[in-house]
Protein backbone atom coordinates (compact mmCIF):
# COMPACT_ATOMS: atom_id res chain seq x y z
CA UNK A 1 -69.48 -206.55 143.32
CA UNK A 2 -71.87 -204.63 145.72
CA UNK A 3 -74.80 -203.05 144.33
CA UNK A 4 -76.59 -200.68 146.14
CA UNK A 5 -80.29 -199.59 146.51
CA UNK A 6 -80.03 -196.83 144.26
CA UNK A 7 -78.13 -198.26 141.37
CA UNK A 8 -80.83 -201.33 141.76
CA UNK A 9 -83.36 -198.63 141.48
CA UNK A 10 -81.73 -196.70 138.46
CA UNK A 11 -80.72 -200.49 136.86
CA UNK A 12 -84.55 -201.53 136.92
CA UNK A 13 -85.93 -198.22 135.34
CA UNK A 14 -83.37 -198.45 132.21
CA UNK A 15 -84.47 -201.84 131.96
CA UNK A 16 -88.59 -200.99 132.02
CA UNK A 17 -87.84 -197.99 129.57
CA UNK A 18 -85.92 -200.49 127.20
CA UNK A 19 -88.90 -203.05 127.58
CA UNK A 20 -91.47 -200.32 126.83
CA UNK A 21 -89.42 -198.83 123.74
CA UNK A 22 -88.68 -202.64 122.28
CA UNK A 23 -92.38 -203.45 122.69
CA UNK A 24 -93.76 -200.01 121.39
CA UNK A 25 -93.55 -200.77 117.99
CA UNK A 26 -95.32 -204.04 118.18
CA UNK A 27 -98.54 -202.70 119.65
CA UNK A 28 -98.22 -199.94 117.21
CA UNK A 29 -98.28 -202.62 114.41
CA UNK A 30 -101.07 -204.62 116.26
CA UNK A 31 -103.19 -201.31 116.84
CA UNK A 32 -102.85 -200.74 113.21
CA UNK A 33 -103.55 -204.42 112.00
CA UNK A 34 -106.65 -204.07 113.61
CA UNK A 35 -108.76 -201.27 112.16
CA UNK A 36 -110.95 -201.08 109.42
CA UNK A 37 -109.19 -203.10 105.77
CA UNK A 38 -109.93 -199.59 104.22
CA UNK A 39 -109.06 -197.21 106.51
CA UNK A 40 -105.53 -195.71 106.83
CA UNK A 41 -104.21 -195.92 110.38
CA UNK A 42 -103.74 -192.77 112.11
CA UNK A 43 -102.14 -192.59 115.43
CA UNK A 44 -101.58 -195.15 118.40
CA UNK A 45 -104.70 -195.41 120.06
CA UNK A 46 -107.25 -199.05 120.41
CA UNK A 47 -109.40 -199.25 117.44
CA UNK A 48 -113.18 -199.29 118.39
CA UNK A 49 -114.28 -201.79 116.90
CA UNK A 50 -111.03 -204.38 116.50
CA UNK A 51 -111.33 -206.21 113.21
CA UNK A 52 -109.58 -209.07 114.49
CA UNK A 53 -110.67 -210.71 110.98
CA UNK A 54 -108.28 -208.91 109.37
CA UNK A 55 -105.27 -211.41 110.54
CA UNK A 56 -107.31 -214.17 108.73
CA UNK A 57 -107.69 -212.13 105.64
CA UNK A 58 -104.30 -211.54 105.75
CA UNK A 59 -103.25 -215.22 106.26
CA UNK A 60 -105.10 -216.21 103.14
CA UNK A 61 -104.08 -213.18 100.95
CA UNK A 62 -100.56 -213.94 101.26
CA UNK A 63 -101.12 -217.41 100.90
CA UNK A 64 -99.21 -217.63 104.64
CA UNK A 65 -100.15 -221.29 105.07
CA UNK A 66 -98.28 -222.59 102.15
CA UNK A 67 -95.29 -220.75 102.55
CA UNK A 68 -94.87 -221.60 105.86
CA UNK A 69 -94.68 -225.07 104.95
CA UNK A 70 -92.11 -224.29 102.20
CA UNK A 71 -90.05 -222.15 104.50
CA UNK A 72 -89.93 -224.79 107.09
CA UNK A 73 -88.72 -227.10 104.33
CA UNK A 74 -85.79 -224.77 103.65
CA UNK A 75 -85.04 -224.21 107.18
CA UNK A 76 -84.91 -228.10 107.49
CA UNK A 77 -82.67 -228.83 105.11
CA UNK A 78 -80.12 -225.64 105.94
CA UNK A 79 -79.90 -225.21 109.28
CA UNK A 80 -78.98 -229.19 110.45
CA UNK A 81 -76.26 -229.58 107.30
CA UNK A 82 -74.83 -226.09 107.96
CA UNK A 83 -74.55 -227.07 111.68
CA UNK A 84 -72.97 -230.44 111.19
CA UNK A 85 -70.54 -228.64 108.21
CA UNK A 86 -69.55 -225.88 110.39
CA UNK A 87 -68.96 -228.09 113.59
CA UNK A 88 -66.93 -230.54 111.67
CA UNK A 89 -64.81 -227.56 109.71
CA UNK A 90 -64.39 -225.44 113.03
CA UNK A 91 -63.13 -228.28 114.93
CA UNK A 92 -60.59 -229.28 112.57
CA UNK A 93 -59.74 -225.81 111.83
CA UNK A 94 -59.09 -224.98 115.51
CA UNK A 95 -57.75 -228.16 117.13
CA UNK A 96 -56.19 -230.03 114.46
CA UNK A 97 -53.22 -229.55 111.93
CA UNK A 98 -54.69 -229.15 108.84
CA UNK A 99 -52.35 -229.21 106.04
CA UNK A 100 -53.29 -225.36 104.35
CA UNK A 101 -55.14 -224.70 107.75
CA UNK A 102 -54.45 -221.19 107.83
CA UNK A 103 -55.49 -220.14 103.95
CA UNK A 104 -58.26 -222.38 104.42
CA UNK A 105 -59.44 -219.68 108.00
CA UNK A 106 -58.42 -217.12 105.63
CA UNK A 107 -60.76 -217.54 102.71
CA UNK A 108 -63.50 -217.59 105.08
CA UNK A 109 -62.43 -214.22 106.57
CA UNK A 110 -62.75 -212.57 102.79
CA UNK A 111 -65.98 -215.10 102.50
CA UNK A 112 -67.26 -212.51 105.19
CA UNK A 113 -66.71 -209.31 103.50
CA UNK A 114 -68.28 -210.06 100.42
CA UNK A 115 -71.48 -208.45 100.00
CA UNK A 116 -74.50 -211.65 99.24
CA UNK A 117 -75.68 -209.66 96.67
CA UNK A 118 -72.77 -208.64 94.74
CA UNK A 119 -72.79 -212.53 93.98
CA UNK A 120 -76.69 -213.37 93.08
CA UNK A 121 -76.24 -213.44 89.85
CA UNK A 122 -73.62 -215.14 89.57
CA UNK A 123 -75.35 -217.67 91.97
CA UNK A 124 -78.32 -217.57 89.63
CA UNK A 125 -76.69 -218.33 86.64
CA UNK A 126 -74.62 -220.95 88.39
CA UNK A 127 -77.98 -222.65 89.73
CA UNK A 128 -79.34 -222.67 86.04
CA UNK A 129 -76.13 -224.51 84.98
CA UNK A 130 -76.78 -227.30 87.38
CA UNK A 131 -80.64 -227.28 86.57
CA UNK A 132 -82.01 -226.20 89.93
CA UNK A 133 -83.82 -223.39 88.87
CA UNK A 134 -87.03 -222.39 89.90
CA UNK A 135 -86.75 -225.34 92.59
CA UNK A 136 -86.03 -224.85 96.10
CA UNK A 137 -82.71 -226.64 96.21
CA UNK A 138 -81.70 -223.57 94.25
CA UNK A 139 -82.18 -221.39 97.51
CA UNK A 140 -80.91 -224.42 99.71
CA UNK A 141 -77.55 -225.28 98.46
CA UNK A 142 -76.36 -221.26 97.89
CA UNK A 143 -77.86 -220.51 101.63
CA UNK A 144 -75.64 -223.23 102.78
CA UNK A 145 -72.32 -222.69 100.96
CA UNK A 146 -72.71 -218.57 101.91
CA UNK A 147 -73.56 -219.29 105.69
CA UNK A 148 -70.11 -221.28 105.76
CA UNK A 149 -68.07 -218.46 106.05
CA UNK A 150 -69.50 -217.16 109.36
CA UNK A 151 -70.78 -220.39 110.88
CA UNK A 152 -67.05 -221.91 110.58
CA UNK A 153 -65.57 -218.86 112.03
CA UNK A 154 -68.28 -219.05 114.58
CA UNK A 155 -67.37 -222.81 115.92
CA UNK A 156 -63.74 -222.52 115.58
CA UNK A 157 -63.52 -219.67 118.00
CA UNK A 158 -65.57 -222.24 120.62
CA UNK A 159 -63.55 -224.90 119.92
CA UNK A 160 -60.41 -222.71 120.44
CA UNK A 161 -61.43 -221.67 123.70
CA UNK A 162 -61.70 -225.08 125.12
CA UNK A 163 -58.77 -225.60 127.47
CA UNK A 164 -56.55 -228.00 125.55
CA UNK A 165 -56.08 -230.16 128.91
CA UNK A 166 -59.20 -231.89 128.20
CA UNK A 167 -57.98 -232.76 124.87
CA UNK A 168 -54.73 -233.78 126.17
CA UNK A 169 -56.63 -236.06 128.86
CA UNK A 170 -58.59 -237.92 126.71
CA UNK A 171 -55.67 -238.71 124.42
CA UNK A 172 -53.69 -239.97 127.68
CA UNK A 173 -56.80 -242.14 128.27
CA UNK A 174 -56.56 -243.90 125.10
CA UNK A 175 -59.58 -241.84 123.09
CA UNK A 176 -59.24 -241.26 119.46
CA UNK A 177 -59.98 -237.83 117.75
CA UNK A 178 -63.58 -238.99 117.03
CA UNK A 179 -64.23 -240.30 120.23
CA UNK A 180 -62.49 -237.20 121.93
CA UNK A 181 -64.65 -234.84 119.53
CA UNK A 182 -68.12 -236.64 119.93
CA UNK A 183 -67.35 -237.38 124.30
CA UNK A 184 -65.90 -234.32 125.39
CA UNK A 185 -65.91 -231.21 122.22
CA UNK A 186 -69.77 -231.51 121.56
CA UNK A 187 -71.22 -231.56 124.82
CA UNK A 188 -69.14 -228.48 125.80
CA UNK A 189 -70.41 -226.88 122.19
CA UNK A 190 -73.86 -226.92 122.84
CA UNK A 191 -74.35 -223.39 124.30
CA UNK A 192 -72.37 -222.29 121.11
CA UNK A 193 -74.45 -224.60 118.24
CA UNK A 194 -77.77 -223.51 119.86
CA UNK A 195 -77.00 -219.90 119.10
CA UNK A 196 -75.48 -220.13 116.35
CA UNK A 197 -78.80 -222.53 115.04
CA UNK A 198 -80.96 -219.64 116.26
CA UNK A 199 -78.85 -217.17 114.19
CA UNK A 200 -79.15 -219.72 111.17
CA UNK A 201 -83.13 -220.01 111.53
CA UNK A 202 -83.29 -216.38 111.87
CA UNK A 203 -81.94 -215.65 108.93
CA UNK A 204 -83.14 -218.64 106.65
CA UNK A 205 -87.03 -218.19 107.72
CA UNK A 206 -86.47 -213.99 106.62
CA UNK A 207 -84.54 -214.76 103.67
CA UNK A 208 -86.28 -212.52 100.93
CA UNK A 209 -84.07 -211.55 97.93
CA UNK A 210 -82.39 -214.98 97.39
CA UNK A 211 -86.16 -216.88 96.97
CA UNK A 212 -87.19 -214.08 94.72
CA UNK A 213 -84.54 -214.43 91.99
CA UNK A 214 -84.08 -218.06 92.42
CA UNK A 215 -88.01 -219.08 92.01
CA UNK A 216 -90.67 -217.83 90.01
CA UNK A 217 -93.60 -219.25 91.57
CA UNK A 218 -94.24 -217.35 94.60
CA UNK A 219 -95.94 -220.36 96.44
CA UNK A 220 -92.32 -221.85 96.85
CA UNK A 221 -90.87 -218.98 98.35
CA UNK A 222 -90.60 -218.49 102.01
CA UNK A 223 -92.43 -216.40 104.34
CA UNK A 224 -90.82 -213.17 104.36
CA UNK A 225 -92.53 -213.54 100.36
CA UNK A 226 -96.27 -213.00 101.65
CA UNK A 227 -95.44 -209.26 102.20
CA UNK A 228 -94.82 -209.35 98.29
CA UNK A 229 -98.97 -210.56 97.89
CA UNK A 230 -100.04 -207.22 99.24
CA UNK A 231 -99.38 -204.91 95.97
CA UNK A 232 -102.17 -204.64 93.33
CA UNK A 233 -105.54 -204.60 94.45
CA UNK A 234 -104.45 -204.78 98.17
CA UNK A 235 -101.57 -201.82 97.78
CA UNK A 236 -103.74 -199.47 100.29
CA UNK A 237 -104.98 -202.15 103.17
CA UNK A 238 -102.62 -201.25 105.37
CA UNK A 239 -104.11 -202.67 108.13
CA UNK A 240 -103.58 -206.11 106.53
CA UNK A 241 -100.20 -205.45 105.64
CA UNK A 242 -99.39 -205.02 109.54
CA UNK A 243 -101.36 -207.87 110.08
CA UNK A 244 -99.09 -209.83 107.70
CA UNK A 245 -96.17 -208.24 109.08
CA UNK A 246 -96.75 -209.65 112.23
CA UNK A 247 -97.83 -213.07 111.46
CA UNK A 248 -94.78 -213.64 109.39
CA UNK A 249 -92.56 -212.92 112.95
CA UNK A 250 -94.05 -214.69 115.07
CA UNK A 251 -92.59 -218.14 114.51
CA UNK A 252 -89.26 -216.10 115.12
CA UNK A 253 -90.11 -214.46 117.99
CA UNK A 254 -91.55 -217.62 119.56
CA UNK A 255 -87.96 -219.49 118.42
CA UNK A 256 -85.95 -216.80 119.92
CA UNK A 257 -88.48 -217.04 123.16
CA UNK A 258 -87.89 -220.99 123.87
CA UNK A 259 -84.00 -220.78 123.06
CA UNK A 260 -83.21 -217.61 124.43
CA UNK A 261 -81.31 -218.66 127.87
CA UNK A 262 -79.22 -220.91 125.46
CA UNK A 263 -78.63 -218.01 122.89
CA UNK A 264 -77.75 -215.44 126.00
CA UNK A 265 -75.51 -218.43 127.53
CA UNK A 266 -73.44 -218.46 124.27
CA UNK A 267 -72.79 -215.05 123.80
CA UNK A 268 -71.39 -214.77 127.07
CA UNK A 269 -69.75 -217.93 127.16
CA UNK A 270 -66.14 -215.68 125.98
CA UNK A 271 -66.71 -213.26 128.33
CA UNK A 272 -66.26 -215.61 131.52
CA UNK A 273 -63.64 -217.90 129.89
CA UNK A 274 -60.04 -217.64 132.14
């Protein structure tokens, strides 16, 4: 396709005016995070002076340090087993015969429609049962059975876009369904398991509600949980609420930075398949 000088032209000015609108309300936050702990920020302009203290103040106030720590934890022990669970189930789902296959893709269709918190409670009382309560495995194990649905669906739509010659090679060659899977279906899934990893982090570091209900003592929660420190005596420092605000993205803005060509590559991975 040709492209000429004036669609270039047009092409690179929708893409500045996108850039300036996406980044707009992150200096807004920043301008706000860093005026006066008392004041009550009033318009987008650099304050004079910049109480660049206030990001510290915020970091101890919501007690960011430690619930970084327990956030990573979570993420830890989610992401990798949901990854390795959804690989395994889309694979089979897609490439082999599965006796009940089809009821099996099914269930995890309706697993999508249903609302995650039409079934906390459940979940809650359902975590109590097994004694998990007020522990972090009671946010790990639910995050992992209700990112199933999606993450299986995800991986079997990779895996059944893979041209079934290669399959059909490898089996002329003498390769078992292991060795086929772990020489030829994983490399190719890479693009698709990075973004779908991403996706997974994304939503496991801002989980909010689940960590809430499941565990009492805020210090066990995850990040998205320091907002929650800023009520109370702290209710009108706005400033330090923006400044917590953006602390608490920046680990997933700096995720989404180093991953994002892999991320990009896998959601257009369908559109140049055939």
């Amino acid at each position: 396709m040709i492209v000429n000088r004036t669609e270039l032209v047009v092409g690179r000015i929708l893409l500045i005016a996108v850039l300036v609108l996406t980044l707009l309300p992150f200096a807004s936050m920043l301008t706000a995070a860093l005026q006066s702990p008392d004041s009550l920020p009033n318009g987008f302009s650099w304050p004079t002076p910049a109480y660049w203290e206030n990001f510290v103040t915020a970091f101890t106030v919501g007690n960011i340090g430690t619930l970084m720590l327990s956030s990573l934890f979570i993420v830890v022990m989610v992401v990798p087993v949901s990854l390795v669970c959804a690989t395994l189930a889309g694979y089979s789902l897609g490439n082999l015969r599965v006796p009940g296959g089809k009821y099996v893709l099914v269930a995890m269709i309706i697993g999508l429609t249903i609302p995650f918190e039409a079934i906390i409670i459940p979940l809650y009382y359902q975590m109590t049962g097994f004694g998990l309560i007020n522990t972090r495995w009671a946010v790990i194990l639910p995050l992992i059975g209700l990112y199933m649905p999606f993450s299986v669906f995800w991986m079997r739509a990779h895996f059944v876009g893979v041209p079934r010659e290669l399959s059909e090679a490898a089996r002329v060659d003498g390769a078992s369904i292991w060795q086929e899977f772990r020489s030829i279906q994983l490399p190719l899934a890479r693009p698709a398991l990075s973004a779908l990893g991403i996706l997974l982090f994304l939503w496991t570091w801002n989980q909010f509600l689940l960590p809430l209900v499941m565990i009492d003592d805020p210090s066990e929660r995850t990040m998205a949980g320091a907002l929650g420190a800023f009520q109370g005596q702290y209710i009108d420092a706005l400033p330090l609420l923006f400044a917590a605000s953006l602390i608490v993205m920046l680990p997933t803005v700096i995720v989404y930075v180093i991953f994002q060509r892999q991320f990009i590559a896998a959601l257009l991975q369908g559109a140049v398949k055939g």
